[in-house]
Every structure is written in structure tokens, then in C-alpha cells.
PDB file of N, CA and C in Angstrom:
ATOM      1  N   UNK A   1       0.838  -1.161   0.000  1.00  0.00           N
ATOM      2  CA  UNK A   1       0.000   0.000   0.000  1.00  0.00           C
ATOM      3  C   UNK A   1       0.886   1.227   0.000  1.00  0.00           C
ATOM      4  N   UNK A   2       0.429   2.018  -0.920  1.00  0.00           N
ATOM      5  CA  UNK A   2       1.281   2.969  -1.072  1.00  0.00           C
ATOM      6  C   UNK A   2       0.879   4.708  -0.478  1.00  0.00           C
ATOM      7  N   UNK A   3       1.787   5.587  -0.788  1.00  0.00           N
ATOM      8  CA  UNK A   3       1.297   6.739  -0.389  1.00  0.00           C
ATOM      9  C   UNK A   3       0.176   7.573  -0.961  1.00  0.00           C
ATOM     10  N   UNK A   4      -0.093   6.981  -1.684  1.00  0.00           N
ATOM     11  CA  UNK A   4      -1.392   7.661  -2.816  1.00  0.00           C
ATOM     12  C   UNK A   4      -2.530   7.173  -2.170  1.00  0.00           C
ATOM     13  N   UNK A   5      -2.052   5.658  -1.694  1.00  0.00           N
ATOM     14  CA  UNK A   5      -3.727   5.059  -0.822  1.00  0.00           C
ATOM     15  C   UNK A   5      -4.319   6.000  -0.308  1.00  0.00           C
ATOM     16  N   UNK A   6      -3.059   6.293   1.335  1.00  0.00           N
ATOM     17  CA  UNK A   6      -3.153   6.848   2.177  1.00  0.00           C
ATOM     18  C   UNK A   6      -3.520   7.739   1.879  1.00  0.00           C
ATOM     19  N   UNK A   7      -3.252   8.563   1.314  1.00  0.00           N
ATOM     20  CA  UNK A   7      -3.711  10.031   1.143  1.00  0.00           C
ATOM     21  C   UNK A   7      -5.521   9.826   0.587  1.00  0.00           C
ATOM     22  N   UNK A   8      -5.554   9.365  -0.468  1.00  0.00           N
ATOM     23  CA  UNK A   8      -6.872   8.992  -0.998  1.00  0.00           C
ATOM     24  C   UNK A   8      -7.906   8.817   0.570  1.00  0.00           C
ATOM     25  N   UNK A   9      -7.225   8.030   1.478  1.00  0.00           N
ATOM     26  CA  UNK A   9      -8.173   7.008   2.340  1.00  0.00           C
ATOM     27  C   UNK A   9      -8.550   8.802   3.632  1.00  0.00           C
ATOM     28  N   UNK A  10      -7.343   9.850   3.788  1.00  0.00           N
ATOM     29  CA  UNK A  10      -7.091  10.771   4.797  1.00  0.00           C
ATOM     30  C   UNK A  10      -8.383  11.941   4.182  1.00  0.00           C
ATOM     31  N   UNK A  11      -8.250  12.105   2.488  1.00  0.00           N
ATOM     32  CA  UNK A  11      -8.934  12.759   2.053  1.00  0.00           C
ATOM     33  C   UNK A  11     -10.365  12.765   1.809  1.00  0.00           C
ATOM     34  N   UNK A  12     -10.727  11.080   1.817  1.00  0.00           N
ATOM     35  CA  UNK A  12     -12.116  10.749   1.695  1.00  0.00           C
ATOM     36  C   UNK A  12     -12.776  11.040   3.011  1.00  0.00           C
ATOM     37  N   UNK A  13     -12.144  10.695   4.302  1.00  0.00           N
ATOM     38  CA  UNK A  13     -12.594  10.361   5.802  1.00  0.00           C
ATOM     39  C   UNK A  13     -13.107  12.208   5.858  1.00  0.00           C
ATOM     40  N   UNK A  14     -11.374  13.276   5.667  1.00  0.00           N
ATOM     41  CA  UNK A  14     -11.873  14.286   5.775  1.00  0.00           C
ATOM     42  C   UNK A  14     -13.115  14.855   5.148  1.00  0.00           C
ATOM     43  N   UNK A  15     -13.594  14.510   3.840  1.00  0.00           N
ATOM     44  CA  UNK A  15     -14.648  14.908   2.683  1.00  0.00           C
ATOM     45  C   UNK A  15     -15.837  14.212   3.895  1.00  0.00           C
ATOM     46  N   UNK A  16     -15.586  13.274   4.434  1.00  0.00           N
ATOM     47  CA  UNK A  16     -17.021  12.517   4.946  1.00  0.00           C
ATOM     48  C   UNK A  16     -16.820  13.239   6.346  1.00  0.00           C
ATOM     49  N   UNK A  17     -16.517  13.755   6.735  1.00  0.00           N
ATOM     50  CA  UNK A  17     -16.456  14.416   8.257  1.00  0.00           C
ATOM     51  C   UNK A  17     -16.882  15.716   7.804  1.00  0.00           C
ATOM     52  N   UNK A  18     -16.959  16.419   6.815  1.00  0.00           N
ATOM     53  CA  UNK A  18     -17.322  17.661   6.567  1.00  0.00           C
ATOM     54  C   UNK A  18     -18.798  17.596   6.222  1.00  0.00           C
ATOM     55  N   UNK A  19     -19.075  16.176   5.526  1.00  0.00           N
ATOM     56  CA  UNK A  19     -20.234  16.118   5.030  1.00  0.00           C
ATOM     57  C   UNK A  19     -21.576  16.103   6.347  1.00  0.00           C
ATOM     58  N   UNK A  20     -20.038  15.224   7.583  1.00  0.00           N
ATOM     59  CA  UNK A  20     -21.757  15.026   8.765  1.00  0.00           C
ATOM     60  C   UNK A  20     -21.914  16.517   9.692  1.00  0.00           C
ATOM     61  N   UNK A  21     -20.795  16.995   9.206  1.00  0.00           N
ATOM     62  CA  UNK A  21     -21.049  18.582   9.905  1.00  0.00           C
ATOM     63  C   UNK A  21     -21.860  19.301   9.571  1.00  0.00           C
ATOM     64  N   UNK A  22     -21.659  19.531   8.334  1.00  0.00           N
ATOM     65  CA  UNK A  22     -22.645  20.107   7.206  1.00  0.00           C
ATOM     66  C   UNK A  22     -24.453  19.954   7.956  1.00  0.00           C
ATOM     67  N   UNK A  23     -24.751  17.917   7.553  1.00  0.00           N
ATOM     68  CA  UNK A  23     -25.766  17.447   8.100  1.00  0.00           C
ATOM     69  C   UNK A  23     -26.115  18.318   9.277  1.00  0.00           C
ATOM     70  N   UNK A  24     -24.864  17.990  10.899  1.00  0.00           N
ATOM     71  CA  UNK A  24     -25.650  18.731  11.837  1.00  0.00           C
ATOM     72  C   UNK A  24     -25.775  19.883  11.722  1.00  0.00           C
ATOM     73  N   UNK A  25     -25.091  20.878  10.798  1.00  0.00           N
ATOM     74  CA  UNK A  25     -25.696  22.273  11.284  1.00  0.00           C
ATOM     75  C   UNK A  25     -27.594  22.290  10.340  1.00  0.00           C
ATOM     76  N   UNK A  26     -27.272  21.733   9.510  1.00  0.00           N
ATOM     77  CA  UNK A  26     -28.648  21.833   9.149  1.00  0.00           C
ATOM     78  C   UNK A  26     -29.886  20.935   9.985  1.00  0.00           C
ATOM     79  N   UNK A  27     -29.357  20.357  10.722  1.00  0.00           N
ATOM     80  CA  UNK A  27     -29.969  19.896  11.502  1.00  0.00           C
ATOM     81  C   UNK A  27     -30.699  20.573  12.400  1.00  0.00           C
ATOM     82  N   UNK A  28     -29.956  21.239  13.496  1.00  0.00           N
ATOM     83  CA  UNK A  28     -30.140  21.796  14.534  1.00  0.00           C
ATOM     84  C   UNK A  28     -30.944  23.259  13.809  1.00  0.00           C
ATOM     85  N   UNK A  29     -30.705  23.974  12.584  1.00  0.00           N
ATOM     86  CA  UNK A  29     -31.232  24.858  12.310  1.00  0.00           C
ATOM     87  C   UNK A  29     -32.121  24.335  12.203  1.00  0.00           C
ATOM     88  N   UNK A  30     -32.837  23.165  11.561  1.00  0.00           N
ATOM     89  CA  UNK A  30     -33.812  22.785  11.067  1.00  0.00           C
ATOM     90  C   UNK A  30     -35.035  22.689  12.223  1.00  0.00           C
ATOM     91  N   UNK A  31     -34.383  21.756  13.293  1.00  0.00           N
ATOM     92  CA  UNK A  31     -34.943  21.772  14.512  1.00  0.00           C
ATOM     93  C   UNK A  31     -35.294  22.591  15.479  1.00  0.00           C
ATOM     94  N   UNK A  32     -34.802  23.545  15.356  1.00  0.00           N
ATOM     95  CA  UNK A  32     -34.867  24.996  16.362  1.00  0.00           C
ATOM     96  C   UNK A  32     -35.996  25.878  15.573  1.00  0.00           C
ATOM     97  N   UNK A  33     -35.874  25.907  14.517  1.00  0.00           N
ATOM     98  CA  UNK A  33     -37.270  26.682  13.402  1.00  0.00           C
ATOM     99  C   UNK A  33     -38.670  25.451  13.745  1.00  0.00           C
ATOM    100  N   UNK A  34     -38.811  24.327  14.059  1.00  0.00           N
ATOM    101  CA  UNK A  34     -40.006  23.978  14.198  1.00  0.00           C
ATOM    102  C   UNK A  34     -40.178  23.291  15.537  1.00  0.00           C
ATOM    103  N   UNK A  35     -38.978  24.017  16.581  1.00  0.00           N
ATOM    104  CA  UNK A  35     -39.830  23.922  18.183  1.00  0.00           C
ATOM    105  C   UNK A  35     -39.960  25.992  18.388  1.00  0.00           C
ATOM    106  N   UNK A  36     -39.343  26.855  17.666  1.00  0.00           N
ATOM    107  CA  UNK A  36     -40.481  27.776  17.824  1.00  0.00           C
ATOM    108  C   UNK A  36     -41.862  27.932  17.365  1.00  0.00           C
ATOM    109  N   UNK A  37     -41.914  27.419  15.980  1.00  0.00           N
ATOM    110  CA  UNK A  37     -43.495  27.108  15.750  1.00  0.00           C
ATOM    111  C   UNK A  37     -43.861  26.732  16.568  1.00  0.00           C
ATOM    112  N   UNK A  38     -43.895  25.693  17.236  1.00  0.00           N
ATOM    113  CA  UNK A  38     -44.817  24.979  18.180  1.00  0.00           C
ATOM    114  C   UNK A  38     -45.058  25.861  19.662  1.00  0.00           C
ATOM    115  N   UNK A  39     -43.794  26.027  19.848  1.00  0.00           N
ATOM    116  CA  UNK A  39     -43.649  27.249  20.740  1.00  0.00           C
ATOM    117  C   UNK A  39     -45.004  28.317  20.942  1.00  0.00           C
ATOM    118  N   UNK A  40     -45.119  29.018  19.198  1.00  0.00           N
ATOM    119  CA  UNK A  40     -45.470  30.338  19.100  1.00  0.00           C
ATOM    120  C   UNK A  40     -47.225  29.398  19.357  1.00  0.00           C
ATOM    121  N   UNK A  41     -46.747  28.187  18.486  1.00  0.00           N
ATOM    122  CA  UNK A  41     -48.521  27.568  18.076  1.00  0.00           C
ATOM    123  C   UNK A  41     -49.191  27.798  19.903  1.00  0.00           C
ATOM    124  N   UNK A  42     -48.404  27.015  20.537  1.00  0.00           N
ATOM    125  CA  UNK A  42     -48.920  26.880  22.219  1.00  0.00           C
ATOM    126  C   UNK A  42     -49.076  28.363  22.735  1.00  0.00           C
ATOM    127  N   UNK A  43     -48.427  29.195  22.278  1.00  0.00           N
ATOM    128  CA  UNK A  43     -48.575  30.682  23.573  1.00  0.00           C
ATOM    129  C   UNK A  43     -50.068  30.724  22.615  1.00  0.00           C
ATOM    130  N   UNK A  44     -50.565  31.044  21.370  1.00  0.00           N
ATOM    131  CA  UNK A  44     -51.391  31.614  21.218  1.00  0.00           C
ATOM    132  C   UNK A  44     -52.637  30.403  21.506  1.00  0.00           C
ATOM    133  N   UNK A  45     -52.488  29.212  21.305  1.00  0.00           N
ATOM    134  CA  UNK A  45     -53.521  28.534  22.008  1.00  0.00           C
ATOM    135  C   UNK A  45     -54.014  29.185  23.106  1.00  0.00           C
ATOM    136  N   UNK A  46     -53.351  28.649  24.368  1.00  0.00           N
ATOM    137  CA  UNK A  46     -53.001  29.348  25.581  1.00  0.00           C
ATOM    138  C   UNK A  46     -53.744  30.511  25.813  1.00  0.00           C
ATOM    139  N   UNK A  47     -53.396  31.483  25.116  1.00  0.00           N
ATOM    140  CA  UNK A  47     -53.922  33.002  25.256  1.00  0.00           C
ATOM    141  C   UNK A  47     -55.482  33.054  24.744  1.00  0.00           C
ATOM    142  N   UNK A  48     -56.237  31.834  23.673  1.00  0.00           N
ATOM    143  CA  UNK A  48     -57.347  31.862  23.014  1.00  0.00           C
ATOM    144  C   UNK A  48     -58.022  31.276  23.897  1.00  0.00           C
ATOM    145  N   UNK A  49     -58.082  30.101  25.092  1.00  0.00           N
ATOM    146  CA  UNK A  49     -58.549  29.741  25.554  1.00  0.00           C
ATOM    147  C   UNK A  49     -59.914  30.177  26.260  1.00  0.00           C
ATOM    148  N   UNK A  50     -61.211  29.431  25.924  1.00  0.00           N
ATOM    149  CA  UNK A  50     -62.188  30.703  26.429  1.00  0.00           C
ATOM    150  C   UNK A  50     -63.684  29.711  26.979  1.00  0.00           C
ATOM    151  N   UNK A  51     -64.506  29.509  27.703  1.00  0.00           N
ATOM    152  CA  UNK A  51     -65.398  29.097  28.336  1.00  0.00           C
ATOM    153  C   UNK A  51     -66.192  28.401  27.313  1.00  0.00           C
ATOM    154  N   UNK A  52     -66.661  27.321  27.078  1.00  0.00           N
ATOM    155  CA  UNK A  52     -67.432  26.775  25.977  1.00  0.00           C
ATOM    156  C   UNK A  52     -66.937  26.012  25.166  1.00  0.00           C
ATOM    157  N   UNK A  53     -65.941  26.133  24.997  1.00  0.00           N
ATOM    158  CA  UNK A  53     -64.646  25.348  23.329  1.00  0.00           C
ATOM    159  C   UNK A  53     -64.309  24.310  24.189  1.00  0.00           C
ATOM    160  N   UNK A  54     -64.715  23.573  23.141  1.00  0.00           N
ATOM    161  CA  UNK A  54     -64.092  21.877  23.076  1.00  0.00           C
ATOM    162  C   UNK A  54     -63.032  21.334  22.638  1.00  0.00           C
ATOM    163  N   UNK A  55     -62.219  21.113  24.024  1.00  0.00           N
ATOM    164  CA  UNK A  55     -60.347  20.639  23.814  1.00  0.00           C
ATOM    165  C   UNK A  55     -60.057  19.453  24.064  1.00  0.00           C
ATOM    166  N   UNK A  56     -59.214  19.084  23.429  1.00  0.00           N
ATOM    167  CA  UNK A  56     -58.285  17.899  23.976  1.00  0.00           C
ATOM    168  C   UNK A  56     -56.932  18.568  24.787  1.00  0.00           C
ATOM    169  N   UNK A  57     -56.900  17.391  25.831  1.00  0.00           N
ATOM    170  CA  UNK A  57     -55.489  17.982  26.743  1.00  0.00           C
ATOM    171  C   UNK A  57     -54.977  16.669  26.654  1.00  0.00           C
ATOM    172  N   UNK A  58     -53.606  16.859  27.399  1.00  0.00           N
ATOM    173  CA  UNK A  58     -52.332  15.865  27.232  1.00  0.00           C
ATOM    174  C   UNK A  58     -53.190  14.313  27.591  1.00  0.00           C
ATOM    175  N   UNK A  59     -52.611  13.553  26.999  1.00  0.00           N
ATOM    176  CA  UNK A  59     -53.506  12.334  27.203  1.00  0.00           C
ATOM    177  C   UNK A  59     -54.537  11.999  26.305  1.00  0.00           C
ATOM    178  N   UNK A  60     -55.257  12.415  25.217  1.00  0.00           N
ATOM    179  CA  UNK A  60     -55.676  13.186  24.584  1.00  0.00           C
ATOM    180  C   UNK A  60     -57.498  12.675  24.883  1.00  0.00           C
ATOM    181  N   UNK A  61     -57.602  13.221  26.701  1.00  0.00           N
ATOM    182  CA  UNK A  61     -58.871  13.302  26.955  1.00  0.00           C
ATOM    183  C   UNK A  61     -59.487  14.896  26.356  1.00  0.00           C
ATOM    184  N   UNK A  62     -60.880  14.507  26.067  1.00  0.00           N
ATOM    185  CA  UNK A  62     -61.468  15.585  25.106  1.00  0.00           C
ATOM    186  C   UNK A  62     -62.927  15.594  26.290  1.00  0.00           C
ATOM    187  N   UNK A  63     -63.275  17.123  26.336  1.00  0.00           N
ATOM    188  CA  UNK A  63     -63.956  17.950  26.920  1.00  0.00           C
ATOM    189  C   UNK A  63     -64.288  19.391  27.016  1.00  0.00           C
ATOM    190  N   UNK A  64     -65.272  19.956  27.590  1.00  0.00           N
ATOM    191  CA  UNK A  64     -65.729  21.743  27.273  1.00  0.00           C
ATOM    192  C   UNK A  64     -65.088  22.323  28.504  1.00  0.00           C
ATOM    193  N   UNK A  65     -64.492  23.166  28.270  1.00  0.00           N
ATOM    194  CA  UNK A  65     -64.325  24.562  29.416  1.00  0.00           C
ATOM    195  C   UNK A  65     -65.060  24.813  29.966  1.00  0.00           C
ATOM    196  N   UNK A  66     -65.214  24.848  31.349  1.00  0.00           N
ATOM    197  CA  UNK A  66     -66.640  25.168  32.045  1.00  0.00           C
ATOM    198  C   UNK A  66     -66.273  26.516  32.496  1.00  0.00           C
ATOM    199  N   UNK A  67     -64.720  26.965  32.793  1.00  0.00           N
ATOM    200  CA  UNK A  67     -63.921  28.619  32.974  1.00  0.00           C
ATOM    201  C   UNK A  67     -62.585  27.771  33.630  1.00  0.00           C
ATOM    202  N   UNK A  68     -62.212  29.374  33.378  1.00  0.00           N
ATOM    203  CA  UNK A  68     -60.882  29.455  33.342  1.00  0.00           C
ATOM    204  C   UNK A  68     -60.547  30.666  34.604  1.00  0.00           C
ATOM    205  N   UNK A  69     -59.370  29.874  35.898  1.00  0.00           N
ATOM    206  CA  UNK A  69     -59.188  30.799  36.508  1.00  0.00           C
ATOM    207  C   UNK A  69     -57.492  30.643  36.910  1.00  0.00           C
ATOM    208  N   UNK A  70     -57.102  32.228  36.180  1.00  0.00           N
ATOM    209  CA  UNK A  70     -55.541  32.146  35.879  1.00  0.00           C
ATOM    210  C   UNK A  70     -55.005  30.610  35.316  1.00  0.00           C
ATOM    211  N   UNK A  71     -53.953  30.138  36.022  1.00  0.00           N
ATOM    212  CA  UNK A  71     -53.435  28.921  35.082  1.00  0.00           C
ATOM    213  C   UNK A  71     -54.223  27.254  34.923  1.00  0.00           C
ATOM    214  N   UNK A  72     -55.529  27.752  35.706  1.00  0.00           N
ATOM    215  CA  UNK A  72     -56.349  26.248  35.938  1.00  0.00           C
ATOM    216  C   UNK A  72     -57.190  26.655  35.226  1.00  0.00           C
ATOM    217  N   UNK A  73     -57.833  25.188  34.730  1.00  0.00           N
ATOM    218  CA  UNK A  73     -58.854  25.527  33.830  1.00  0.00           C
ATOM    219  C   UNK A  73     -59.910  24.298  34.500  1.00  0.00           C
ATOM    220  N   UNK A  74     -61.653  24.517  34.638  1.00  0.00           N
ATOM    221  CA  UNK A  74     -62.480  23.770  34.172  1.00  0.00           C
ATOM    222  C   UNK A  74     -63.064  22.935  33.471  1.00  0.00           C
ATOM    223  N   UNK A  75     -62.670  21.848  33.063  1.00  0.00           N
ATOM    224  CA  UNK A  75     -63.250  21.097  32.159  1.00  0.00           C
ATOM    225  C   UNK A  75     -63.683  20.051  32.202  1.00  0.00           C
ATOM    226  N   UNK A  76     -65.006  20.339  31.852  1.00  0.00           N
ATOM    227  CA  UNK A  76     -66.246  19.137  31.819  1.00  0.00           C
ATOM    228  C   UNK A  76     -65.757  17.867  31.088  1.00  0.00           C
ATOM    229  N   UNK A  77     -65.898  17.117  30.882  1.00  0.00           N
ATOM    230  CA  UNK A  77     -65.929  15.525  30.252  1.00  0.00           C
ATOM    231  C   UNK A  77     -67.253  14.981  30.227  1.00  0.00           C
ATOM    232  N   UNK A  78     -67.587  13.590  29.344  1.00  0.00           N
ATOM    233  CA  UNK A  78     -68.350  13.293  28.595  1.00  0.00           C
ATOM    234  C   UNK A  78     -69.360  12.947  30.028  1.00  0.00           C
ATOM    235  N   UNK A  79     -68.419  11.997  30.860  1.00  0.00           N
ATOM    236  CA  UNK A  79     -69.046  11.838  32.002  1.00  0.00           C
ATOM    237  C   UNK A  79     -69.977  12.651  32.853  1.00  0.00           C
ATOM    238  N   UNK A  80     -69.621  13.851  32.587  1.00  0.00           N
ATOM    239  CA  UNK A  80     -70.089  14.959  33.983  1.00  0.00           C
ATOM    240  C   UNK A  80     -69.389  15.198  34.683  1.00  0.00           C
ATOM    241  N   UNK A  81     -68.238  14.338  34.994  1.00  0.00           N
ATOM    242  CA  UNK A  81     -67.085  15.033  36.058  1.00  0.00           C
ATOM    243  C   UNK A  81     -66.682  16.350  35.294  1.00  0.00           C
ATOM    244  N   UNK A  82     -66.463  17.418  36.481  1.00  0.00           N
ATOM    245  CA  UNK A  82     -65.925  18.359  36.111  1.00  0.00           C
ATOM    246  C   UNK A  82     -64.253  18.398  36.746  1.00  0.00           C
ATOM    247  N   UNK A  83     -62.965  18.051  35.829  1.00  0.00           N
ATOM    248  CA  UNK A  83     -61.727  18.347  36.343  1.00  0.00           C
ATOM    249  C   UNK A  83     -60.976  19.385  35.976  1.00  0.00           C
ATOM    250  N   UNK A  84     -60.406  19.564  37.128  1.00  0.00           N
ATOM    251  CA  UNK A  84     -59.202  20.802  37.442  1.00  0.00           C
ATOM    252  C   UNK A  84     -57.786  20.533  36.483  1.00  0.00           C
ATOM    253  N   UNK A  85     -57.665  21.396  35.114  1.00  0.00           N
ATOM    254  CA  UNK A  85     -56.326  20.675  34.781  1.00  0.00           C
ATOM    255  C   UNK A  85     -55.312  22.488  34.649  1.00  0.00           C
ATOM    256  N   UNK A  86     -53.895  21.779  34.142  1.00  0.00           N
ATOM    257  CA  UNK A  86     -53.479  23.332  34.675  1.00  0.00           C
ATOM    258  C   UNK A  86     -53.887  23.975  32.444  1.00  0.00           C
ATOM    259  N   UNK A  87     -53.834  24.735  32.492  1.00  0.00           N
ATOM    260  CA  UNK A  87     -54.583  25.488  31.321  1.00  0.00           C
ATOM    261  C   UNK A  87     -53.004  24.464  30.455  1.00  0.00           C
ATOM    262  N   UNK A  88     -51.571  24.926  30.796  1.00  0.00           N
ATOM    263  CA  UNK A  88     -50.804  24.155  30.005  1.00  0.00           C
ATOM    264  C   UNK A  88     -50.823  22.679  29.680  1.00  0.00           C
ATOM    265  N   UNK A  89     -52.132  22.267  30.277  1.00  0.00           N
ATOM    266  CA  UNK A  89     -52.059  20.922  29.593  1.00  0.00           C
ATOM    267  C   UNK A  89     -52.724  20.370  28.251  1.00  0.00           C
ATOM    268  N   UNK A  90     -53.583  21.614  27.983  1.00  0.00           N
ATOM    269  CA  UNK A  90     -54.557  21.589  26.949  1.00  0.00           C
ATOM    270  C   UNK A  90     -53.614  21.713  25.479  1.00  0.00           C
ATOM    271  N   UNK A  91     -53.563  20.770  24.785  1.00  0.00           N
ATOM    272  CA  UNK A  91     -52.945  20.430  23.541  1.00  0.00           C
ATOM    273  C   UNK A  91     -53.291  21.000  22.055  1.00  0.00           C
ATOM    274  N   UNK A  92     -54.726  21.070  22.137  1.00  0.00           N
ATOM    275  CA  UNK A  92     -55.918  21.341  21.139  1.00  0.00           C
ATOM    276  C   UNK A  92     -56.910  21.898  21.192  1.00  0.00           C
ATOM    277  N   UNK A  93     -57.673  22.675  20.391  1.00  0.00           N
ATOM    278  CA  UNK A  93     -59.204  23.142  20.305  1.00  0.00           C
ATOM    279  C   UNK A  93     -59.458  22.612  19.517  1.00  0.00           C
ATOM    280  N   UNK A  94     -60.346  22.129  19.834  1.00  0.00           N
ATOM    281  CA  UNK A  94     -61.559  21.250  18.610  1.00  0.00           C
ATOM    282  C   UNK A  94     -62.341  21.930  17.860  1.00  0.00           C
ATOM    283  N   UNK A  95     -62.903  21.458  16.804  1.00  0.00           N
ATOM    284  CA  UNK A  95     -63.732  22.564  16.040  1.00  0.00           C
ATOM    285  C   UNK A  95     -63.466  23.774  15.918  1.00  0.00           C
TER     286      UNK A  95
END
């Protein structure tokens, strides 16, 4: 094996180490642009939240707002129980 291998074998490894760098930066950009969406999606959920609207929360039990006081919220279920969840657990508005 000669010196041409080597070099060939130093130059490919470097070409493929640039290539997975490359990968992570587009990665992490990629990833950081769609946990602020979700981010921005949740504050304005959050802020829409309103007495009557039919949500799903974490778990994805589904029920109506009966009110909302500061970070707890009211919500009825199919049952009639009415439970206490904290407003950040609510995932979705329905309809």
C-alpha cells in the first residue's frame, strides 16, 4: 500500500467528516425553526382559551371549558365530572 492510498483514504474520511457537519448544522437549524413554531402555536392557544370550546389535553382526553381561573382551567368531560387541569395541559381546540 502505497502513499497515494493513504492520502486517498485521509482525504475521503476528511470529505465525509465535513459532510456530517454540514448534516448537523442543518440539523439543529432545522430543529430549532419547528420547536419555535410549536412554541409560538402553544402561547397563542393558551392566550385563546375561552369558556365553551371543546379541547383535547395531554392524554388526549377531550372535553368543554366550564372557565378558566388564571393557570387552571375547568373542564367538563363526557361523564359529567368536572376536572381541574393546569390550562398548560390543553394540547388542542376542537372545532
Amino acid at each position: 500500500m502505497g502513499e497515494n492510498f493513504w492520502q486517498n483514504v485521509l482525504s475521503s474520511s476528511v470529505a465525509l467528516l465535513i459532510l456530517f457537519a454540514i448534516m448537523g448544522v442543518v440539523y439543529l437549524i432545522w430543529s430549532q425553526v419547528g420547536a419555535k413554531k410549536k412554541r409560538e402555536y402553544f402561547k397563542e392557544l393558551h392566550t385563546e382559551l375561552a369558556p365553551g370550546q371543546e379541547i383535547m389535553f395531554a392524554g388526549g382526553i377531550y372535553g368543554t371549558i366550564k372557565s378558566i381561573n388564571g393557570d387552571k382551567v375547568e373542564v367538563k368531560v363526557r361523564s359529567g365530572a368536572v376536572l381541574d387541569v393546569s390550562r398548560y395541559a390543553i394540547q388542542q381546540i376542537e372545532g
